[in-house]
Protein backbone atom coordinates (compact mmCIF):
# COMPACT_ATOMS: atom_id res chain seq x y z
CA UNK A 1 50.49 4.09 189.95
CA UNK A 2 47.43 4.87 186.97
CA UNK A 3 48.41 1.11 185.87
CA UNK A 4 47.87 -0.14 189.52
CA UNK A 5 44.73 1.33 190.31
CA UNK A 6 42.70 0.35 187.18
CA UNK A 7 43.83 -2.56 188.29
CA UNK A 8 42.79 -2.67 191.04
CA UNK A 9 39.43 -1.37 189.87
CA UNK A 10 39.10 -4.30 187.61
CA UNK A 11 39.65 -6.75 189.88
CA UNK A 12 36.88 -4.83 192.47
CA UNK A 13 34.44 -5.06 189.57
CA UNK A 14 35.49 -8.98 188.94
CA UNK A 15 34.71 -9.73 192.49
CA UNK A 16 31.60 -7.38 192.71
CA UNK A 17 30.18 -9.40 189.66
CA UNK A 18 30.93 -12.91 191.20
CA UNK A 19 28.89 -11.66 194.60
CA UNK A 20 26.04 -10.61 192.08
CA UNK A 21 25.95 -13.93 190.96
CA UNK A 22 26.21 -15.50 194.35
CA UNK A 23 23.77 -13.11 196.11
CA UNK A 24 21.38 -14.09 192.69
CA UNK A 25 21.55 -18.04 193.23
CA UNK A 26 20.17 -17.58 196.81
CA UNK A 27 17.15 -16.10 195.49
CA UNK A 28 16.69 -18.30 192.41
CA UNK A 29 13.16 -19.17 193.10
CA UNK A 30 12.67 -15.65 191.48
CA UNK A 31 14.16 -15.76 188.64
CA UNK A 32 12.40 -18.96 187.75
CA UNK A 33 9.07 -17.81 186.52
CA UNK A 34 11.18 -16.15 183.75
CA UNK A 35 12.97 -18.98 183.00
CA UNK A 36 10.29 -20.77 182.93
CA UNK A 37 8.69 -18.26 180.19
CA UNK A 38 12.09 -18.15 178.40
CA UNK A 39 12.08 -22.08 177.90
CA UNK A 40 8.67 -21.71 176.05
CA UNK A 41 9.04 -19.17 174.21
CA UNK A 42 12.83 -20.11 172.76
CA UNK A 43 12.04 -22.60 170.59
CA UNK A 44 9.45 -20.20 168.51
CA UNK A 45 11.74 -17.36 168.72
CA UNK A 46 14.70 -19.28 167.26
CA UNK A 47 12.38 -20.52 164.37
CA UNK A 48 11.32 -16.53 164.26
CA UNK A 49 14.42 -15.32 163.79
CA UNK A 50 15.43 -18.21 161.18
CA UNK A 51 12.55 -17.30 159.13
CA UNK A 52 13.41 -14.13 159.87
CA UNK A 53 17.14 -13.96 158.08
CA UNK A 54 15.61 -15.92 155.25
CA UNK A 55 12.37 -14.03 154.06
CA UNK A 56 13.76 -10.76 154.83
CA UNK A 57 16.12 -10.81 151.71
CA UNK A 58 12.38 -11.54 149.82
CA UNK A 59 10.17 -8.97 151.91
CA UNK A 60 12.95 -6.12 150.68
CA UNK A 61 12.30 -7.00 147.21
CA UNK A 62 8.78 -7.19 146.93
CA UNK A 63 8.03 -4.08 148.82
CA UNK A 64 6.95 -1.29 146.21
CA UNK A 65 4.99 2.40 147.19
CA UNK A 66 1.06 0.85 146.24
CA UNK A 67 2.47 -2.96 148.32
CA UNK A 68 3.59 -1.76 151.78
CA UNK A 69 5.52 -4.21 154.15
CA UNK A 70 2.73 -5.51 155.65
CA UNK A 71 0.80 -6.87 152.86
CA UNK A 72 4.04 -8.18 151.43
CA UNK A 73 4.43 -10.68 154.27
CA UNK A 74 0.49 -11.54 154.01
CA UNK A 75 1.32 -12.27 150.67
CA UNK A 76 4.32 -14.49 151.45
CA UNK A 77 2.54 -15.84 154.21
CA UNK A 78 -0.04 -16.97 151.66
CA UNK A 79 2.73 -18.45 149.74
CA UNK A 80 3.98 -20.08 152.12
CA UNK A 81 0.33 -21.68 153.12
CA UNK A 82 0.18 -23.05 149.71
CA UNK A 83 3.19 -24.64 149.56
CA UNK A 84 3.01 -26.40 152.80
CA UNK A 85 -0.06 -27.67 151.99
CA UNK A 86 1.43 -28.79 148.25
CA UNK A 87 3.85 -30.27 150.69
CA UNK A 88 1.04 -32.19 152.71
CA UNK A 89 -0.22 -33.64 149.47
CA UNK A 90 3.00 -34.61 147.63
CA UNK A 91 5.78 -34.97 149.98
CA UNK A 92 4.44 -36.29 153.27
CA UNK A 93 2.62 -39.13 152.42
CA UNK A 94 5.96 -40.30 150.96
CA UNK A 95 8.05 -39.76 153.65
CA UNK A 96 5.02 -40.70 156.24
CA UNK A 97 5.12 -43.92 154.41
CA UNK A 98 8.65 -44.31 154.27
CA UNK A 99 8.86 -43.95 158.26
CA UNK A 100 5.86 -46.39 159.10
CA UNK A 101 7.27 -49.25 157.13
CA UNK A 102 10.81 -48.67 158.69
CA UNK A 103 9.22 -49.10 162.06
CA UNK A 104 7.02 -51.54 161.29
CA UNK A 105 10.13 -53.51 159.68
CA UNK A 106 12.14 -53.08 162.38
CA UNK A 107 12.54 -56.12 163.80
CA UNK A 108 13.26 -58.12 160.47
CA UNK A 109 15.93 -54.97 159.69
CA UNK A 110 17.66 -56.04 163.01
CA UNK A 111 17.69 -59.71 162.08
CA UNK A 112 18.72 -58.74 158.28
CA UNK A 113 21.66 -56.65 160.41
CA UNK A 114 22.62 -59.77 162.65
CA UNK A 115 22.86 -62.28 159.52
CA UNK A 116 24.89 -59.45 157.42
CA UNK A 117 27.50 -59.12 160.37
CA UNK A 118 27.65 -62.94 160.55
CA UNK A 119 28.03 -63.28 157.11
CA UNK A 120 30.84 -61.11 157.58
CA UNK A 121 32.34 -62.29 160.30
CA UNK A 122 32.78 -66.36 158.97
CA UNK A 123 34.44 -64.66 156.04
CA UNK A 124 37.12 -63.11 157.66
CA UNK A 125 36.48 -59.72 156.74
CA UNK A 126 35.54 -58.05 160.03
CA UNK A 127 38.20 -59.80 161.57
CA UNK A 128 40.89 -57.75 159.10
CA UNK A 129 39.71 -54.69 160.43
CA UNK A 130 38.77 -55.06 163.84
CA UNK A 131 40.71 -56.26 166.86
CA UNK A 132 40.92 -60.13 167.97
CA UNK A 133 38.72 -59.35 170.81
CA UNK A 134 36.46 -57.64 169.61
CA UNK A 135 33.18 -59.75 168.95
CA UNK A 136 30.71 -57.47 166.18
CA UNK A 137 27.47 -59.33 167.15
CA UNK A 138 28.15 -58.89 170.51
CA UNK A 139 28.99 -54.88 169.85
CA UNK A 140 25.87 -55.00 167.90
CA UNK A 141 23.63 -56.03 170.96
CA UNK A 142 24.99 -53.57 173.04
CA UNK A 143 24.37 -51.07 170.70
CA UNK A 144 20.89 -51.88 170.21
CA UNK A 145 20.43 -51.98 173.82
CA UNK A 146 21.78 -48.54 174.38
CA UNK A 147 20.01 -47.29 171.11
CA UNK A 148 16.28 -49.11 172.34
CA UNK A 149 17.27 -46.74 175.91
CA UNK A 150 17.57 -43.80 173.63
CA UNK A 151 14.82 -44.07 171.96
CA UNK A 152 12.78 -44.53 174.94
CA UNK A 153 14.14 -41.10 176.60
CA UNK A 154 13.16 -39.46 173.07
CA UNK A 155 10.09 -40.71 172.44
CA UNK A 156 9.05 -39.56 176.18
CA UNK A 157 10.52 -35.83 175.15
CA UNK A 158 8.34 -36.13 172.26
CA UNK A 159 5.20 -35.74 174.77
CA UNK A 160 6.73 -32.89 175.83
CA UNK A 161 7.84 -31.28 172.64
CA UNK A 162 3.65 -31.75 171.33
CA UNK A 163 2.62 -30.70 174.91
CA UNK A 164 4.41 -27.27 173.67
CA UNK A 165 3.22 -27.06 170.16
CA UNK A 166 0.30 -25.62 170.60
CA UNK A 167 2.19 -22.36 171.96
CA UNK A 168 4.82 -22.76 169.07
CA UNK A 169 2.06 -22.90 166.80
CA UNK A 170 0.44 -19.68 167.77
CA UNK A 171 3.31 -17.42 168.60
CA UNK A 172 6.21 -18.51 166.23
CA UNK A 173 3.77 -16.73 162.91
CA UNK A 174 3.47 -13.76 165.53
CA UNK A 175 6.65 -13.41 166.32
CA UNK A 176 7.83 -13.55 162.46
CA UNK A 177 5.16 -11.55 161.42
CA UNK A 178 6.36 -8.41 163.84
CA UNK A 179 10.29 -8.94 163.06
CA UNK A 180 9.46 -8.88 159.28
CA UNK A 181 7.83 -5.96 159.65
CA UNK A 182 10.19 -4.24 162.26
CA UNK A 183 12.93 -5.82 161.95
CA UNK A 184 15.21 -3.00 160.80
CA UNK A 185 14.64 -0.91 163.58
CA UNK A 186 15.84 -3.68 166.08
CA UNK A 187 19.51 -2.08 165.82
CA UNK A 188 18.73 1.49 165.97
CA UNK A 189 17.03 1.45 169.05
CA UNK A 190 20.28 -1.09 170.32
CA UNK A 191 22.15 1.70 168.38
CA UNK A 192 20.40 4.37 170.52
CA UNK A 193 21.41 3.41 173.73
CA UNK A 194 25.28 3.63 173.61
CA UNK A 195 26.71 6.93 174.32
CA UNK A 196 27.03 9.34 171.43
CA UNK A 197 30.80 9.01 170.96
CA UNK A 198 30.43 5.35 170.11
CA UNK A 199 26.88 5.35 167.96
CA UNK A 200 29.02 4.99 164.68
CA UNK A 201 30.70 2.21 165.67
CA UNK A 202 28.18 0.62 167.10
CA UNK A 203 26.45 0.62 163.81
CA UNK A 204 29.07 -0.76 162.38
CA UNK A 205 28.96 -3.78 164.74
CA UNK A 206 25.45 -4.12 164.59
CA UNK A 207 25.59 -4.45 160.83
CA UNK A 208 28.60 -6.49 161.31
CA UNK A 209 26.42 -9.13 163.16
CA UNK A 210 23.53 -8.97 160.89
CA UNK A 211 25.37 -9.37 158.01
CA UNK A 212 26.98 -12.25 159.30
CA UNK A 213 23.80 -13.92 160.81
CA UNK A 214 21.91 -13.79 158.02
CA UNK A 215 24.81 -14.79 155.35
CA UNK A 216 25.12 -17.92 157.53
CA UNK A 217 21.57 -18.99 157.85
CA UNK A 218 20.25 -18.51 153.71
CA UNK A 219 23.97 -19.46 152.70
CA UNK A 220 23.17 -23.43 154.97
CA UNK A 221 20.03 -23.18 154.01
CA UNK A 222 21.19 -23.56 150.71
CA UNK A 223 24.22 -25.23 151.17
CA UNK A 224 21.77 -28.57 152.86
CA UNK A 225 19.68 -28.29 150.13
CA UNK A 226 22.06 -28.63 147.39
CA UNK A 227 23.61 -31.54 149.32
CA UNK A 228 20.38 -32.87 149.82
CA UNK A 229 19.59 -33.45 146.12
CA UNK A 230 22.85 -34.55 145.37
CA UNK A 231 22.41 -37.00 148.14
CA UNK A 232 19.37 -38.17 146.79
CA UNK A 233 19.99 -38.46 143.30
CA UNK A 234 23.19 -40.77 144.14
CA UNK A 235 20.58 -42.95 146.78
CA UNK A 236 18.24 -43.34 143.88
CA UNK A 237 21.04 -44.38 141.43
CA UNK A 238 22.76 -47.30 144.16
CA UNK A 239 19.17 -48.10 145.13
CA UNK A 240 18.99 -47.52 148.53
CA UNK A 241 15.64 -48.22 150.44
CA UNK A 242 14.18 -45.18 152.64
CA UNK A 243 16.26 -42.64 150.29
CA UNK A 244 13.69 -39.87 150.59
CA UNK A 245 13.05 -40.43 154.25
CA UNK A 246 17.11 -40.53 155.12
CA UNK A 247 17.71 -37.59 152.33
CA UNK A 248 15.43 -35.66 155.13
CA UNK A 249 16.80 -36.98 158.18
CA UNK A 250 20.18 -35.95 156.83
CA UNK A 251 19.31 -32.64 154.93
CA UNK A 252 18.09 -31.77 158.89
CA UNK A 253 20.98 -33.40 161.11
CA UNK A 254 23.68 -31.43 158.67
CA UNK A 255 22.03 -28.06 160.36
CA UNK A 256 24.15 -29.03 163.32
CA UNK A 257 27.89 -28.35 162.57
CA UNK A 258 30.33 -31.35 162.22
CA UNK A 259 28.47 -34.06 163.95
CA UNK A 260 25.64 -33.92 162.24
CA UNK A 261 26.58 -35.34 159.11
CA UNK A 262 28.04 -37.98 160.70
CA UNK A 263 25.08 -39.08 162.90
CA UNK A 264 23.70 -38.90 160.04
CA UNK A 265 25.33 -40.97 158.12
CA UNK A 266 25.16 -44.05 160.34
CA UNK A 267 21.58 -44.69 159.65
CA UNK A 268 22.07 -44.89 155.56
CA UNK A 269 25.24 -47.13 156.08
CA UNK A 270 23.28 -49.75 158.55
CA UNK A 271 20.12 -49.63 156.15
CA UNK A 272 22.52 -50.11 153.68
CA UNK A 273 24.64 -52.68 154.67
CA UNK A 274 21.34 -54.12 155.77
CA UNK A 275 20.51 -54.53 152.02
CA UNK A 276 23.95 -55.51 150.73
CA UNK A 277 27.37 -54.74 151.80
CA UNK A 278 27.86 -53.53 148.39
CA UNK A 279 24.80 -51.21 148.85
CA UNK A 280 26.58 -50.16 152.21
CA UNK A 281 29.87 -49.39 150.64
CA UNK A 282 28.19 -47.53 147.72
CA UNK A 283 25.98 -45.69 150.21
CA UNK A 284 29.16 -44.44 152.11
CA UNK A 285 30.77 -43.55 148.38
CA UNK A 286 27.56 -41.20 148.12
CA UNK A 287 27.52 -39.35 150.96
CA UNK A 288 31.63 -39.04 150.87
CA UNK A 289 31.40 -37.67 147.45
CA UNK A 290 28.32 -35.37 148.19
CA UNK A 291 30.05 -33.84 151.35
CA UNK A 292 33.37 -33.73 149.69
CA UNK A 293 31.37 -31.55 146.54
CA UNK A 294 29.51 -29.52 149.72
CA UNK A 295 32.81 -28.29 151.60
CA UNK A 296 34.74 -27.88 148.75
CA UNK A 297 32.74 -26.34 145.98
CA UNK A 298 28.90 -25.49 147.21
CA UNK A 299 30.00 -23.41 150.43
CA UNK A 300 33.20 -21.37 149.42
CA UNK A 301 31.23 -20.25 146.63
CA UNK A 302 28.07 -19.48 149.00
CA UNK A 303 29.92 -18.62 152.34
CA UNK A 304 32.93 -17.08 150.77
CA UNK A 305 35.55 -15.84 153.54
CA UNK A 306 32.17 -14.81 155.61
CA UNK A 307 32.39 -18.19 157.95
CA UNK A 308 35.83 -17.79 158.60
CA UNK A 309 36.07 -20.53 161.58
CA UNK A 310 38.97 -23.11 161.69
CA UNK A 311 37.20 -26.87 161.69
CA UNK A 312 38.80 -27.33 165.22
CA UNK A 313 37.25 -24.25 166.71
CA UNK A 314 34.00 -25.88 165.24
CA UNK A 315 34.84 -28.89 166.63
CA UNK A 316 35.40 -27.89 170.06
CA UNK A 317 32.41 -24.90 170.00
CA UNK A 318 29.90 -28.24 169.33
CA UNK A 319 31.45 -30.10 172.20
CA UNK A 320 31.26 -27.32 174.44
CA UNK A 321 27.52 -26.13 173.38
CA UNK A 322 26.34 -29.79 173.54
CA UNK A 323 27.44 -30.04 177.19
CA UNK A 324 26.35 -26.83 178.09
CA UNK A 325 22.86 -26.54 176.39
CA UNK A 326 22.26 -29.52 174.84
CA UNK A 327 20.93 -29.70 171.11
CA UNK A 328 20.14 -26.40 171.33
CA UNK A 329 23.48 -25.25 172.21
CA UNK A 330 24.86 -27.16 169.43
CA UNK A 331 22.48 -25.48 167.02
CA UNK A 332 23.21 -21.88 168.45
CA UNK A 333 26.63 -22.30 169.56
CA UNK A 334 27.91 -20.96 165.86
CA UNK A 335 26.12 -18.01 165.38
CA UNK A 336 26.93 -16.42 168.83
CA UNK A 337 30.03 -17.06 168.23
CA UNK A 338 30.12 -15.01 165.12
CA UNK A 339 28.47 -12.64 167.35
CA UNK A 340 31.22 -12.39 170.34
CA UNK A 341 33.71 -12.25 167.93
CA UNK A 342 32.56 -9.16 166.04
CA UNK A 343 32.26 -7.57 169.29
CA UNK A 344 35.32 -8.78 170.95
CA UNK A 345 37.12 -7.78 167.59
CA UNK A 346 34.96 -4.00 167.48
CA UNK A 347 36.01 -3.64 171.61
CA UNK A 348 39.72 -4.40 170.74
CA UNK A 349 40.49 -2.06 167.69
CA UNK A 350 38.84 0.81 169.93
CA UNK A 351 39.78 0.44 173.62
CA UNK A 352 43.54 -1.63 173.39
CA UNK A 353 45.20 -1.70 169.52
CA UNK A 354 46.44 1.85 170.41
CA UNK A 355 47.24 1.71 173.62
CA UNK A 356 49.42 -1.92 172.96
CA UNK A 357 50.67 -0.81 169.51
CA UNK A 358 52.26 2.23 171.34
CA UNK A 359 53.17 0.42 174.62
């Protein structure tokens, strides 16, 4: 009897929740000015809270009785200001180079593309390893076609994106600033509202998720950097054209799990089959041997057994976050799952293990 009332009290509170929700979308025009304000200010507070789990580690160290927490981040903040604009100097006109010649080559890439694929396709090659039907120039125009449409859509989000920046600008240093400098204290006062009986644990989960967070965000950081260089080192060596400027794009696109390194990829193999299909071939040979040197050496010893998530959970965690959320989704889907599954695993060993172990 117990058994069948709590669950029938369960399923009450199931049904109560799914009126909530249904009462809620009938008066959505009042929730919107707050998802409105959300929108803005998500993109700053993600960047916050990146910066956030990296400098922290930093702003710890540095702090000393005569250097309080506040001038410590001034003074990183200073650093930082110096080394973007070393950045400015050095780097960017580089890559800013890099880019403008790409796009002002453009056209003579594509027709460099065409007369490599038809090069290809009198000798016989593409026809070992593609079907009889399938025609690669004619593949090749519909990809353009669909790639020309994509990069219309994106270049009309980037109005948006700048129309934004201003407010990134401005509140993501705020933002960091305050969660540098009170950051700690986030979790005790999270901590201070459960009930007393649970406060311990609730540190522990708390902890639990910080830890985690912040080992996976300085442990990629990392992780795409050392690729990075080994990337472009081995794009240097095989000669590839645009290595710094696809080094970046791919240092960037590896921040999203599993598909970004191979979106990334494509680029370097068509500029590189562009320039030779040896160059191609070699290009692939690089980034094969510089992932291969990432997964298997570079982030056990960073990660360790902290990102414990089976490739296929990745894999379908991206697909669902992309679907869901977009590219933002895809870029947060990771960490909340770390998140869920500390508290799913916390809510488990203290509300069922005993009662199921004994059952």
């Amino acid at each position: 009897m117990t058994s069948l009332n709590r669950f029938i009290k369960i399923c009450i509170a199931i049904i109560l929740v799914f009126i909530i929700i249904y009462l809620g979308s009938l008066v959505d025009f009042v929730f919107k000015p707050f998802l409105s304000l959300f929108s803005i200010i998500m993109v700053p507070l993600m960047l916050a809270t990146f910066f956030y789990y990296l400098l922290r580690p930093l702003v710890n160290k540095m702090v000393r009785p005569k250097l309080n927490r506040t001038m410590v981040i001034l003074i990183i903040y200073l650093i930082f200001a110096i080394l973007l604009g070393v950045f400015i100097i050095g780097v960017f006109p580089s890559l800013r180079t890099q880019f403008f010649n790409l796009v002002d080559n453009g056209p003579n890439l594509l027709n460099a593309l065409s007369k490599q694929l038809q090069d290809l396709e009198q000798t016989g090659f593409l026809s070992k390893i593609l079907p009889d039907d399938v025609s690669p120039l004619t593949q090749l125009n519909e990809y353009l076609n669909k790639g020309f449409s994509l990069l219309t859509n994106y270049l009309a989000g980037m109005f948006s994106f700048f129309s934004n920046f201003a407010v990134i600008l401005l509140t993501f240093p705020i933002l960091l600033f305050y969660m540098l400098k009170e950051g700690d204290k986030f979790g005790q006062k999270i901590v201070s509202f459960m009930p007393m009986r649970f406060r311990e644990e609730g540190k522990e989960v708390v902890h639990d998720i910080d830890h985690a967070i912040s080992g996976f965000i300085v442990g990629r950081v990392v992780v795409n950097l050392a690729l990075g260089v080994l990337m472009y080192i081995g794009f240097l060596v095989i000669g590839l054209p645009y290595a710094l400027l696809l080094t970046a794009v791919a240092v960037i696109m590896n921040f999203i799990p599993f598909i970004g390194a191979i979106l990334s990829a494509i680029p370097i193999v068509i500029i590189g089959l562009i320039e030779s299909p040896s160059v191609a071939i070699w290009s692939l040979v690089v980034i094969l041997v510089a992932q291969q040197v990432q997964d298997n050496i570079i982030s056990p010893y960073i990660f360790g057994k902290q990102l414990d998530i089976h490739p296929l959970t990745t894999i379908i965690l991206v697909l669902v976050g992309s679907d869901v959320f977009g590219i933002i989704g895809v870029i947060v889907i990771i960490p909340v799952y770390m998140i869920v599954k500390i508290v799913v695993v916390k809510m488990y060993q203290l509300f069922f293990k005993q009662k199921w172990e004994d059952a």
